[in-house]
Each structure stands twice: as C-alpha cells, then as structure tokens.
PDB file of N, CA and C in Angstrom:
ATOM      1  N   UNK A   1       0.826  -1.192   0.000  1.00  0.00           N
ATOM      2  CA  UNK A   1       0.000   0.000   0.000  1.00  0.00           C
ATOM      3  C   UNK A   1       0.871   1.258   0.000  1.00  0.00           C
ATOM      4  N   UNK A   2       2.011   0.790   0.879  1.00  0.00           N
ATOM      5  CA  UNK A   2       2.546   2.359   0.892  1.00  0.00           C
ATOM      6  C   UNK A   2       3.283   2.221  -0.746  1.00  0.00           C
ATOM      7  N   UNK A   3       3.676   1.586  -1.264  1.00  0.00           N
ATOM      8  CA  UNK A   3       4.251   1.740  -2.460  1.00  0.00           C
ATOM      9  C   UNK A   3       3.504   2.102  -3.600  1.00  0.00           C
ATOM     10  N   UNK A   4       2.346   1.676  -3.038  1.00  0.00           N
ATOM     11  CA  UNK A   4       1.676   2.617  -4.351  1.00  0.00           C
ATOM     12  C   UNK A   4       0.981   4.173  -4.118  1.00  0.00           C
ATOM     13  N   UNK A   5       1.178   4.442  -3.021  1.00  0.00           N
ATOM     14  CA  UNK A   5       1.291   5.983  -2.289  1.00  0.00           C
ATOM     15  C   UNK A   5       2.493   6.376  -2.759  1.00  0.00           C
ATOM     16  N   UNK A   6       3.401   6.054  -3.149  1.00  0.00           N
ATOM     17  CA  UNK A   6       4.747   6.483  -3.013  1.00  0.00           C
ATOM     18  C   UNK A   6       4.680   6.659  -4.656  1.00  0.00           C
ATOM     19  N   UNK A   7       4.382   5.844  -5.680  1.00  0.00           N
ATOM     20  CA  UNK A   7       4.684   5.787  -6.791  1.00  0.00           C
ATOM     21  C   UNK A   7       3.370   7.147  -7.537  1.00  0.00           C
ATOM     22  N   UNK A   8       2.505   7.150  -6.401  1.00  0.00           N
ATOM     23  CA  UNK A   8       1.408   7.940  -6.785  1.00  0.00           C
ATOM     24  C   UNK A   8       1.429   9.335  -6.781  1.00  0.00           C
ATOM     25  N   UNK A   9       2.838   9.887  -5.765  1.00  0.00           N
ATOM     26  CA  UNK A   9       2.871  11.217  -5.159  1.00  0.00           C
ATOM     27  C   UNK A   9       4.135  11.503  -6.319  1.00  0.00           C
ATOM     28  N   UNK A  10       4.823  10.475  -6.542  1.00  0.00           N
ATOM     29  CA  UNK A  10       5.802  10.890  -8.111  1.00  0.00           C
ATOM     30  C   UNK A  10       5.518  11.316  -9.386  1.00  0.00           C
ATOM     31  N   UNK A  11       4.518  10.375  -9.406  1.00  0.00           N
ATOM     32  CA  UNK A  11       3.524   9.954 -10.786  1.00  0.00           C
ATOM     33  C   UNK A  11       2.882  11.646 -11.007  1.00  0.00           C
ATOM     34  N   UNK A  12       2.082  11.887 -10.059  1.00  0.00           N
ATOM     35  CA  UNK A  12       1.610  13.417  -9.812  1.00  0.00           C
ATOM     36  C   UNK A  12       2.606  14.562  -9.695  1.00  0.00           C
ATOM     37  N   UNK A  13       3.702  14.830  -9.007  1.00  0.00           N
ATOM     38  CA  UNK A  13       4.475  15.638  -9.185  1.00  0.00           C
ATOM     39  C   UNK A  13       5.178  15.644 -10.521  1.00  0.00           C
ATOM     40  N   UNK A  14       5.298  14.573 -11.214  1.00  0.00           N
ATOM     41  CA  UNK A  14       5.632  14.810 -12.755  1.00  0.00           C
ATOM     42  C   UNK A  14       4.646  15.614 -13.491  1.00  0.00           C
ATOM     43  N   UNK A  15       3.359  15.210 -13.214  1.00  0.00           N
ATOM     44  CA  UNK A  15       2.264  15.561 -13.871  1.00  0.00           C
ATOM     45  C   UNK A  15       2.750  17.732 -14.108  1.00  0.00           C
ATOM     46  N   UNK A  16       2.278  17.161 -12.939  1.00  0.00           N
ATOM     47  CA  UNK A  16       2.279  18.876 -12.346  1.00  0.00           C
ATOM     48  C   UNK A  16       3.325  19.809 -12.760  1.00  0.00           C
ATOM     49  N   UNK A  17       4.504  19.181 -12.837  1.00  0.00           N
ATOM     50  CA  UNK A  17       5.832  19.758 -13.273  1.00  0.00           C
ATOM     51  C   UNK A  17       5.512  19.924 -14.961  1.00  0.00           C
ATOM     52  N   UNK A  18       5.209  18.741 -15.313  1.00  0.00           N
ATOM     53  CA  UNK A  18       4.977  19.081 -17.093  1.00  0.00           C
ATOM     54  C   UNK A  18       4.160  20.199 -17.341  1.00  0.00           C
ATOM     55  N   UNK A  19       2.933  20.007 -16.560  1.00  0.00           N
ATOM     56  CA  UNK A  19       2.010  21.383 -16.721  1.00  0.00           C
ATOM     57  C   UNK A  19       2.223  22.625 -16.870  1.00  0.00           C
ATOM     58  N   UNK A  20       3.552  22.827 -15.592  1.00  0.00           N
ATOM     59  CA  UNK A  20       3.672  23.970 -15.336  1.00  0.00           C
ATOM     60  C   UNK A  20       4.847  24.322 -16.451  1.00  0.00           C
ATOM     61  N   UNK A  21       5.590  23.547 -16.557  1.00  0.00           N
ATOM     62  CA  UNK A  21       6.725  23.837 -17.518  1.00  0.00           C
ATOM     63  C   UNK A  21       5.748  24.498 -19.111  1.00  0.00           C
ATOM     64  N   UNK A  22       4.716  23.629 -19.252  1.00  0.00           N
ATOM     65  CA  UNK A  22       3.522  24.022 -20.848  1.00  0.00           C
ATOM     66  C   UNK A  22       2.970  25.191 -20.419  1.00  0.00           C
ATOM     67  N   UNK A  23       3.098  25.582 -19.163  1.00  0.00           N
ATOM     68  CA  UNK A  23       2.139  26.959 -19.347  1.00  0.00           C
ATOM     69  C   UNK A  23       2.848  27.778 -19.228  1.00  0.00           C
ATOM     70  N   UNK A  24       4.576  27.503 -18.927  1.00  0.00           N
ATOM     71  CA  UNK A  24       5.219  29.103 -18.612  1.00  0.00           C
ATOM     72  C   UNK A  24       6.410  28.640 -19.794  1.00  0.00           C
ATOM     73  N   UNK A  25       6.596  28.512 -20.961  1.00  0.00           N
ATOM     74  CA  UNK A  25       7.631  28.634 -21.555  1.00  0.00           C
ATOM     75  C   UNK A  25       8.154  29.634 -21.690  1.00  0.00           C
ATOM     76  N   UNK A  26      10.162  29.277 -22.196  1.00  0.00           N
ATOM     77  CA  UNK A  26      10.854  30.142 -22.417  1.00  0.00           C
ATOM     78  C   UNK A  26      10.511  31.140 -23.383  1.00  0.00           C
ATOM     79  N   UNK A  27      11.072  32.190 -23.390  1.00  0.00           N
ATOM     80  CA  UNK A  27      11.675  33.083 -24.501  1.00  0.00           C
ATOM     81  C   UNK A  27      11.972  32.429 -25.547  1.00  0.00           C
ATOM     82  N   UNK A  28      11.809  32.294 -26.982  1.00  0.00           N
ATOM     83  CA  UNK A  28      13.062  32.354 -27.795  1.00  0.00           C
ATOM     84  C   UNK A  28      14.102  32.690 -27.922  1.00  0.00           C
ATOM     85  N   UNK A  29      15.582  31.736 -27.821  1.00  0.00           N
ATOM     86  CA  UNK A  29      16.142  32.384 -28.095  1.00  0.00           C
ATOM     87  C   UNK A  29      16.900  33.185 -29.610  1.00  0.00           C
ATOM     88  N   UNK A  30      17.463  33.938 -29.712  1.00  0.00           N
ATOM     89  CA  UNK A  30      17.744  34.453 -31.388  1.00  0.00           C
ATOM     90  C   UNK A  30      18.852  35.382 -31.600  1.00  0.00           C
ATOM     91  N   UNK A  31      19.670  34.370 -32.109  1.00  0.00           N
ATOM     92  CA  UNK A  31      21.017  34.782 -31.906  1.00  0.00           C
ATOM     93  C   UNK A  31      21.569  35.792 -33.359  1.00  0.00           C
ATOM     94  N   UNK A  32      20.748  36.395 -34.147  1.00  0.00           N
ATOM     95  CA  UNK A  32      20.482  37.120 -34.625  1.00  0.00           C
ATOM     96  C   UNK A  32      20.048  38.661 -34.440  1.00  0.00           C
ATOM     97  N   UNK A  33      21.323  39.705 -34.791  1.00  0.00           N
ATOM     98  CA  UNK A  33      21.577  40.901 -34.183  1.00  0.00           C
ATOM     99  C   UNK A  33      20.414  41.709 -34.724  1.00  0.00           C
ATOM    100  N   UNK A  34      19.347  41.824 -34.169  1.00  0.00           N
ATOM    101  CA  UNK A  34      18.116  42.670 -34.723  1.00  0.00           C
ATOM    102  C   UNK A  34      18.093  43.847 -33.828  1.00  0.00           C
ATOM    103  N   UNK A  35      17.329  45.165 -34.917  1.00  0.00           N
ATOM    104  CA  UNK A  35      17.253  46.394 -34.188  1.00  0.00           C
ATOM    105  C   UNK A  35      15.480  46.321 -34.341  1.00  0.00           C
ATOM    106  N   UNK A  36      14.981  46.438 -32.841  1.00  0.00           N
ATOM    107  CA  UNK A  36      13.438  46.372 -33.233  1.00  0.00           C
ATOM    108  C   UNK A  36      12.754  47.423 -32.284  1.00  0.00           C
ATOM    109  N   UNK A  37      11.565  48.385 -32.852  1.00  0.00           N
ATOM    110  CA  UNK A  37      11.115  48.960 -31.998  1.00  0.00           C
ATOM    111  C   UNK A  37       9.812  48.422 -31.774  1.00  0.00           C
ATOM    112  N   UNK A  38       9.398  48.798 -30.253  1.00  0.00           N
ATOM    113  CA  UNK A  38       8.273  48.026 -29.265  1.00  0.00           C
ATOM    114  C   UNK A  38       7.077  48.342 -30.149  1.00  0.00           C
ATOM    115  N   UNK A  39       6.811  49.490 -30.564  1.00  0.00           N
ATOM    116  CA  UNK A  39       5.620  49.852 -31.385  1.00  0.00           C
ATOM    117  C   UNK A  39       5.388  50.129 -32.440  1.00  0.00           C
ATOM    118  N   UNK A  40       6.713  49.388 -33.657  1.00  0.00           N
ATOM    119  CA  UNK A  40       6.660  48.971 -34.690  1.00  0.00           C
ATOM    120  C   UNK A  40       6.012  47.705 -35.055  1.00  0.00           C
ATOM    121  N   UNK A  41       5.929  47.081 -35.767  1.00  0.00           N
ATOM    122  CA  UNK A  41       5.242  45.711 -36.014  1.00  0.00           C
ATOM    123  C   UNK A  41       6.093  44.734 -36.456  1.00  0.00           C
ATOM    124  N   UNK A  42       7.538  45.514 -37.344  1.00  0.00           N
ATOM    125  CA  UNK A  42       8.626  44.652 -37.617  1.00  0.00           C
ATOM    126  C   UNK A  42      10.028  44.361 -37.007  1.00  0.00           C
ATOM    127  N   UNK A  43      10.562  43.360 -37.185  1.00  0.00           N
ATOM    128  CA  UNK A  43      11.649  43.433 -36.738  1.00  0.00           C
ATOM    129  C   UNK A  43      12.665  43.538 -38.181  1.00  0.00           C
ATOM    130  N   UNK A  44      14.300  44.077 -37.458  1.00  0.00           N
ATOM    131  CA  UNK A  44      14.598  44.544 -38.980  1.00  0.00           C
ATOM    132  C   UNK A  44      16.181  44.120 -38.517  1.00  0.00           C
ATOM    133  N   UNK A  45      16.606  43.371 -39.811  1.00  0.00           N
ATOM    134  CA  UNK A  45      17.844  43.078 -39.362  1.00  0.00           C
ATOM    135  C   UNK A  45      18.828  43.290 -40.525  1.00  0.00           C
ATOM    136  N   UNK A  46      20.328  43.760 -39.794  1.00  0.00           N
ATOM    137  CA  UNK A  46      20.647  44.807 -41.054  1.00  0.00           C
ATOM    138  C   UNK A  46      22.019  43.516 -41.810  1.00  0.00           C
ATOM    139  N   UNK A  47      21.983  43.818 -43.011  1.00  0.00           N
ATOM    140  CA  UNK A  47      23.166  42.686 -43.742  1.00  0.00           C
ATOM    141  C   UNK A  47      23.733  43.943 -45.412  1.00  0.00           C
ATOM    142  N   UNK A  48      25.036  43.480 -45.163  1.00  0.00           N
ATOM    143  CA  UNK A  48      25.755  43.705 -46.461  1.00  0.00           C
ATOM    144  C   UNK A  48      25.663  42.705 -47.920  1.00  0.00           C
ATOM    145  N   UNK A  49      24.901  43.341 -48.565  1.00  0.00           N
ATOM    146  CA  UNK A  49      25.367  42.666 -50.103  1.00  0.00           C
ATOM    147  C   UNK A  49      26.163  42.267 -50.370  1.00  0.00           C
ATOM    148  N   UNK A  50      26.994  40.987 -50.661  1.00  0.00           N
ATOM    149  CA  UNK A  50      27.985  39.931 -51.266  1.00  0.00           C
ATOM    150  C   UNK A  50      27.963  39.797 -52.650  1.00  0.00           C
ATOM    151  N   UNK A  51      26.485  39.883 -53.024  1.00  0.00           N
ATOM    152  CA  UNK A  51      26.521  38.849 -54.880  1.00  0.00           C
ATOM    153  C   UNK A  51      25.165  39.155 -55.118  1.00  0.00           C
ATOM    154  N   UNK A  52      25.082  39.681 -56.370  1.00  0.00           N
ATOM    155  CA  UNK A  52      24.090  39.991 -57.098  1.00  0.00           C
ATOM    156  C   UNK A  52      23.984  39.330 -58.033  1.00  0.00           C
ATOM    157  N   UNK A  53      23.003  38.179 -58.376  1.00  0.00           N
ATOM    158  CA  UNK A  53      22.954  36.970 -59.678  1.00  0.00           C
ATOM    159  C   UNK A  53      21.477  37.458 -60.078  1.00  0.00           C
ATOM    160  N   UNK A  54      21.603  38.159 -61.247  1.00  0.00           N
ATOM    161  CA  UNK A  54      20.058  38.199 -62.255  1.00  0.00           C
ATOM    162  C   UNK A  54      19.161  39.199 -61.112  1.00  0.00           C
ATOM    163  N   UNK A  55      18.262  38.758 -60.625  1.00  0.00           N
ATOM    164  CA  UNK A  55      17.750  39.358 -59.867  1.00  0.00           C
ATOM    165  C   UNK A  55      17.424  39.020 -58.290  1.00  0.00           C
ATOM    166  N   UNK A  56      18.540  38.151 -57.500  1.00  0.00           N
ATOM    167  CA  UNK A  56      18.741  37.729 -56.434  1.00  0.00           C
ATOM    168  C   UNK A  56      19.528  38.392 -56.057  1.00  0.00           C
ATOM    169  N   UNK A  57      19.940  38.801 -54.512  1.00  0.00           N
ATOM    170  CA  UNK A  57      20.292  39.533 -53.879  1.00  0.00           C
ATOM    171  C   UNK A  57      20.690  38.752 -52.613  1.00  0.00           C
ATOM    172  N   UNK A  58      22.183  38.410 -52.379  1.00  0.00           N
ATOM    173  CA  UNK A  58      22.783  37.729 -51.310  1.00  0.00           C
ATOM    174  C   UNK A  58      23.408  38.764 -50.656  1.00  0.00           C
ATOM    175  N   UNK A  59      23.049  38.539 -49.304  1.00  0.00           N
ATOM    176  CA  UNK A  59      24.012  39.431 -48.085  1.00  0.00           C
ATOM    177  C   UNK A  59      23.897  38.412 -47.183  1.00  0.00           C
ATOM    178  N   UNK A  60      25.097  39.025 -46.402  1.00  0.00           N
ATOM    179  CA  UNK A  60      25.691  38.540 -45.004  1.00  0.00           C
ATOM    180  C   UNK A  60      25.355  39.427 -44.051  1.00  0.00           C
ATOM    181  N   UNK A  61      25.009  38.961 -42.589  1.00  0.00           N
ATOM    182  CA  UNK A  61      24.762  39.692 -41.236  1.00  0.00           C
ATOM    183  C   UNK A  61      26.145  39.663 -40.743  1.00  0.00           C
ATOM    184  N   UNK A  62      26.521  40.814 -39.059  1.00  0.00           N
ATOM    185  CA  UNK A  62      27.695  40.723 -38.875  1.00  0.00           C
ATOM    186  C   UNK A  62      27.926  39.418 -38.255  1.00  0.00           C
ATOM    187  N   UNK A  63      26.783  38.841 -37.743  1.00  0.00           N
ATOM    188  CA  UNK A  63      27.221  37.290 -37.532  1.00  0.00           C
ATOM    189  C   UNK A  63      27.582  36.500 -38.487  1.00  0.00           C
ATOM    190  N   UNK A  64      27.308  36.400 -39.847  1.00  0.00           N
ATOM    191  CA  UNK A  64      27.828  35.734 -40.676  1.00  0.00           C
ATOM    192  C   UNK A  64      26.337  34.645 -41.106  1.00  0.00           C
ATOM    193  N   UNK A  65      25.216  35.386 -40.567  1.00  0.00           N
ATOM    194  CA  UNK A  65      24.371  34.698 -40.992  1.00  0.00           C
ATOM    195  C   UNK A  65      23.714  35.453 -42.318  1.00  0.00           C
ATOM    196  N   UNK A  66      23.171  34.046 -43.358  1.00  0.00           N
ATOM    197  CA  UNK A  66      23.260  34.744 -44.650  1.00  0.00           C
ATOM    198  C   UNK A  66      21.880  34.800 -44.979  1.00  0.00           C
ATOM    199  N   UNK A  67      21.405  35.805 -46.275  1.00  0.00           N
ATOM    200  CA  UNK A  67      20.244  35.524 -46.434  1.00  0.00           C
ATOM    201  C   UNK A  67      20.226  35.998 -48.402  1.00  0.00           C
ATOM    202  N   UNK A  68      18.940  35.224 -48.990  1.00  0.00           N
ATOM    203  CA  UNK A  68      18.787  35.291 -50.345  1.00  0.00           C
ATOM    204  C   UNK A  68      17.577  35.793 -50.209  1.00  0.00           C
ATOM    205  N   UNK A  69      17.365  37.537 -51.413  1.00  0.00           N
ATOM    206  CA  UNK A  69      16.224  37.420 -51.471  1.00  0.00           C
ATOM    207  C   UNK A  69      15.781  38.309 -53.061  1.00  0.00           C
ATOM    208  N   UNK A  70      14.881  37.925 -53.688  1.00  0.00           N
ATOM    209  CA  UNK A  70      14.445  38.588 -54.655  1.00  0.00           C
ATOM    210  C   UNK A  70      14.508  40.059 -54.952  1.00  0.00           C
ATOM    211  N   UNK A  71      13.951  40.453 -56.150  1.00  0.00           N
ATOM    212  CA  UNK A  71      14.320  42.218 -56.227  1.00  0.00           C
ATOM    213  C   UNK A  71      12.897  42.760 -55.820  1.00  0.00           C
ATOM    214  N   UNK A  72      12.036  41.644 -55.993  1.00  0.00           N
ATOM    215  CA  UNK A  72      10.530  42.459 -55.524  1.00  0.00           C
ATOM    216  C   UNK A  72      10.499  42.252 -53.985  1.00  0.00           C
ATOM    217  N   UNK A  73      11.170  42.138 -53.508  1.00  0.00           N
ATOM    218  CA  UNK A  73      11.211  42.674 -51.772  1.00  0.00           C
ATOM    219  C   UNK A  73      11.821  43.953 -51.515  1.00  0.00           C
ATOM    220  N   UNK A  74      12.095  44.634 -52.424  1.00  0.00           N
ATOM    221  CA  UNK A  74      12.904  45.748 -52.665  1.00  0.00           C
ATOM    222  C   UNK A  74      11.881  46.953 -52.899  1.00  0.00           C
ATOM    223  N   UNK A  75      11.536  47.878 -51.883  1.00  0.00           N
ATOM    224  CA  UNK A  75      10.368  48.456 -51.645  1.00  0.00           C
ATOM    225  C   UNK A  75      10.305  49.656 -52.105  1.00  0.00           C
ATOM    226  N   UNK A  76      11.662  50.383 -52.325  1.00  0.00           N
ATOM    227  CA  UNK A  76      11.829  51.530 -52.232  1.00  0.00           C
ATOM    228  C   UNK A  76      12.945  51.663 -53.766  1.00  0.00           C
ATOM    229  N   UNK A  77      12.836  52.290 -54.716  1.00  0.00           N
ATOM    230  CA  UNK A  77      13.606  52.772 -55.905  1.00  0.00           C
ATOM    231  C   UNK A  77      14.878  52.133 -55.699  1.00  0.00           C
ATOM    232  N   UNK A  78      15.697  52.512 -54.598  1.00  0.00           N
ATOM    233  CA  UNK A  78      17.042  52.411 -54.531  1.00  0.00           C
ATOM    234  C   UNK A  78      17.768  51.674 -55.363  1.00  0.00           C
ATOM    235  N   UNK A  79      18.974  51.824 -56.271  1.00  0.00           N
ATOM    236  CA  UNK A  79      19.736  50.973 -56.639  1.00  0.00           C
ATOM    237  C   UNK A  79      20.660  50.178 -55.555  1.00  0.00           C
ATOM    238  N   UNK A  80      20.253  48.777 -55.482  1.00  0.00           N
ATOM    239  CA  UNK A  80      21.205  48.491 -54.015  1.00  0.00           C
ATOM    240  C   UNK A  80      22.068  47.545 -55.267  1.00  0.00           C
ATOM    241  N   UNK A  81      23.741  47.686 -54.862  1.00  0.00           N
ATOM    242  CA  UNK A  81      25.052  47.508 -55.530  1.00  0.00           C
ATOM    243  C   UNK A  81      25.594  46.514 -54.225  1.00  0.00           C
ATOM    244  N   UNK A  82      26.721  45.742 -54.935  1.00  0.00           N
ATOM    245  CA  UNK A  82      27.575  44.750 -53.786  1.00  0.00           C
ATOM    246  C   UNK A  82      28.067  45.974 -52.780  1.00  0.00           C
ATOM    247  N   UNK A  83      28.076  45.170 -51.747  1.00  0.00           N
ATOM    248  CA  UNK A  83      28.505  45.888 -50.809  1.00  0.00           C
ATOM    249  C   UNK A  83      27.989  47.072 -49.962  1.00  0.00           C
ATOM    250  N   UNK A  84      26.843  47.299 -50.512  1.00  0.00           N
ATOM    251  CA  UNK A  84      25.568  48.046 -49.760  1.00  0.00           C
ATOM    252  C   UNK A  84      24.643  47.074 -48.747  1.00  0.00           C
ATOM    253  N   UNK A  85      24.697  48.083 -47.775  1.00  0.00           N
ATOM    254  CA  UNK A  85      24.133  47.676 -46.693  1.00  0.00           C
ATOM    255  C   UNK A  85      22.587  47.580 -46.842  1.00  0.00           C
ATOM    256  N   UNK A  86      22.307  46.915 -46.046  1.00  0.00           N
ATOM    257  CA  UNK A  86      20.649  47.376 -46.921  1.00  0.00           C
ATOM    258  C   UNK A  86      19.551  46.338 -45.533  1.00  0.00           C
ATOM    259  N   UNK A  87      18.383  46.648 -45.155  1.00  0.00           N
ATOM    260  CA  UNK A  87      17.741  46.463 -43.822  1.00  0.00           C
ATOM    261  C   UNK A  87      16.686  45.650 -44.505  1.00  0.00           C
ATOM    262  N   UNK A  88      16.504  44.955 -43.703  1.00  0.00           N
ATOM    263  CA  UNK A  88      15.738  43.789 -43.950  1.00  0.00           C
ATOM    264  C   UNK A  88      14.593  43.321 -42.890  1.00  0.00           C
ATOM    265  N   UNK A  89      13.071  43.670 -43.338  1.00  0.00           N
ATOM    266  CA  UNK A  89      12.229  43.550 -42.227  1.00  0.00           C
ATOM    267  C   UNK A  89      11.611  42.259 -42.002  1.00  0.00           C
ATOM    268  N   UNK A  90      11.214  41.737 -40.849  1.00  0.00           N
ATOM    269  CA  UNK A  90      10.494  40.404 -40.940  1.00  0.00           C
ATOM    270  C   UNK A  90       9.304  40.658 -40.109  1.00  0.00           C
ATOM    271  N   UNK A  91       8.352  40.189 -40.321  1.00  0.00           N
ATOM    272  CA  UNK A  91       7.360  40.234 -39.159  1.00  0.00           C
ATOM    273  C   UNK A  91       7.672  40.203 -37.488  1.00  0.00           C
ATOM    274  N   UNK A  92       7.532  41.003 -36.605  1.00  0.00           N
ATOM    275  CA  UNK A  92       8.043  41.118 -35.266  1.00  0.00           C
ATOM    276  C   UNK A  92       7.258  39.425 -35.044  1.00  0.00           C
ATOM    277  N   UNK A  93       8.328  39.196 -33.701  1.00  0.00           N
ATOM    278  CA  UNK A  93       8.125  37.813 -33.185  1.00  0.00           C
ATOM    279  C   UNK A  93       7.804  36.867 -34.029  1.00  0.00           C
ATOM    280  N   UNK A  94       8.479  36.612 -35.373  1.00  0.00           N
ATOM    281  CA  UNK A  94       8.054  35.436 -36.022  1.00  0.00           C
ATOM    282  C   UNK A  94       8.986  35.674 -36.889  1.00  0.00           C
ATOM    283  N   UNK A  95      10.153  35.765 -37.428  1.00  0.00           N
ATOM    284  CA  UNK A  95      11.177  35.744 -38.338  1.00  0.00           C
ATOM    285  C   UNK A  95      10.720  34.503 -39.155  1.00  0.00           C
ATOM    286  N   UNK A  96      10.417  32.808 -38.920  1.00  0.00           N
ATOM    287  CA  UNK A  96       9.895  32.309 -39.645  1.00  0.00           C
ATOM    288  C   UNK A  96       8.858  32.368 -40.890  1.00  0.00           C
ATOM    289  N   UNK A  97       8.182  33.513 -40.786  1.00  0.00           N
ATOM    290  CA  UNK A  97       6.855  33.837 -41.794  1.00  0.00           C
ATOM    291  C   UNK A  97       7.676  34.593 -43.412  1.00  0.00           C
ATOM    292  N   UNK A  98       9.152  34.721 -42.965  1.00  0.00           N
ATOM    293  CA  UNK A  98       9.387  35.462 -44.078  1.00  0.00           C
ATOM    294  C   UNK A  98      10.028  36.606 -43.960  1.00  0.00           C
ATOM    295  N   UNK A  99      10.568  37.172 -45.497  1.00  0.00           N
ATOM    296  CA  UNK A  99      10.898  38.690 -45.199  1.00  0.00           C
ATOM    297  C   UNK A  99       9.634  39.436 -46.068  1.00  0.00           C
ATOM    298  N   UNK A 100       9.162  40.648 -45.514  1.00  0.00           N
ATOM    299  CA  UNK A 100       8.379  41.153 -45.849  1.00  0.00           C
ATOM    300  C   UNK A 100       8.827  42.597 -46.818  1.00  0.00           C
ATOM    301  N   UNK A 101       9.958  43.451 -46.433  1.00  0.00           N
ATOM    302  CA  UNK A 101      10.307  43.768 -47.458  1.00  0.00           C
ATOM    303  C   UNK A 101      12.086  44.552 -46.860  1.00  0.00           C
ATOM    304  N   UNK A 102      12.945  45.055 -47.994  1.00  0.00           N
ATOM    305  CA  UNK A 102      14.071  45.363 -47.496  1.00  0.00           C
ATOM    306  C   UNK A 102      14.143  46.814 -48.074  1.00  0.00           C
ATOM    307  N   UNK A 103      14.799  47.590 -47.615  1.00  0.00           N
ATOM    308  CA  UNK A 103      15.414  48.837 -47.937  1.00  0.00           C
ATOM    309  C   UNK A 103      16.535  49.126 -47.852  1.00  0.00           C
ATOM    310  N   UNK A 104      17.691  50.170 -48.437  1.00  0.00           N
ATOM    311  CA  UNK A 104      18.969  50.275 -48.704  1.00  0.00           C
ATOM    312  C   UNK A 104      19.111  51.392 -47.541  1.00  0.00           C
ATOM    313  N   UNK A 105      19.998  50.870 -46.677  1.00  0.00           N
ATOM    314  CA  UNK A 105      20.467  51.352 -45.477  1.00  0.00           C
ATOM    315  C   UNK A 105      20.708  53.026 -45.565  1.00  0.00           C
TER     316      UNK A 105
END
C-alpha cells in the first residue's frame, strides 16, 4: 500500500511539473543581431550585399548569418550595388513567416 502511495505522489508531481513547464515557456532564443522597436510591427535586421545573380540579392549579417532574397522585396527605388548595406524587415516575433520587405540602409 505504501508503495503505491509512493509511486502515486511521483507519478503526480511529474504531472504537475509538465504542466507547469507548458504553461510558462521560455523566450526564444535568437542569436540574430536585430534592431526592433516596441511599437513597430517589424523586426529589422541589417546585412551587407555579397553577390548579385540576375535578380537575387545575397548578403551577409555581422554574424555571418546569410540571407537570399528577390528584387521584388525591394520596396523603395534604390539601386542596391555589392557591398551596400541594406535592412531587412520580418514580421516582429516570427522571423519564420518570411521577409516582408528590405530597404537600402
């Protein structure tokens, strides 16, 4: 009897622990150098042009993280050239959904 009191008060404190762990998750973390304001809607992260192929557009972040993106994300006239800096917005709290559009720094 007592052993299954014993296996019962474990059994439940797991429970309880999982629960609580599902209702309070972490932060993301995102090791990606973004400049974002609280009452903007985007987050915007800034990268240098490397390589311009046809109408693709490769840059590097100062982390060295890279990104490819079309010329129709390109919102604003600018001629962006290698080696122009150029800002890159994503939907705040969801970088997964995409880039929504970029501008020349």
């Amino acid at each position: 009897m007592i052993k299954r009191v014993i296996v019962l008060l474990v059994l439940s404190s797991i429970l309880v622990t999982l629960v609580w762990v599902k209702n309070h998750p972490t932060a993301p973390v995102n090791n990606i150098s973004t400049k974002s304001d609280v009452s903007s809607k985007y987050t915007t992260v800034e990268y240098k042009i490397s390589k311009i192929k046809g109408k693709q557009y490769y840059g590097e972040g100062e982390n060295g993280e890279e990104i490819v993106f079309a010329a129709e994300k390109i919102v604003s006239g600018d001629n962006i050239q290698v080696h122009d800096d150029v800002i890159c917005y994503f939907e705040k709290n969801n970088l997964g959904k995409g880039l929504v559009k970029v501008e020349k720094k």
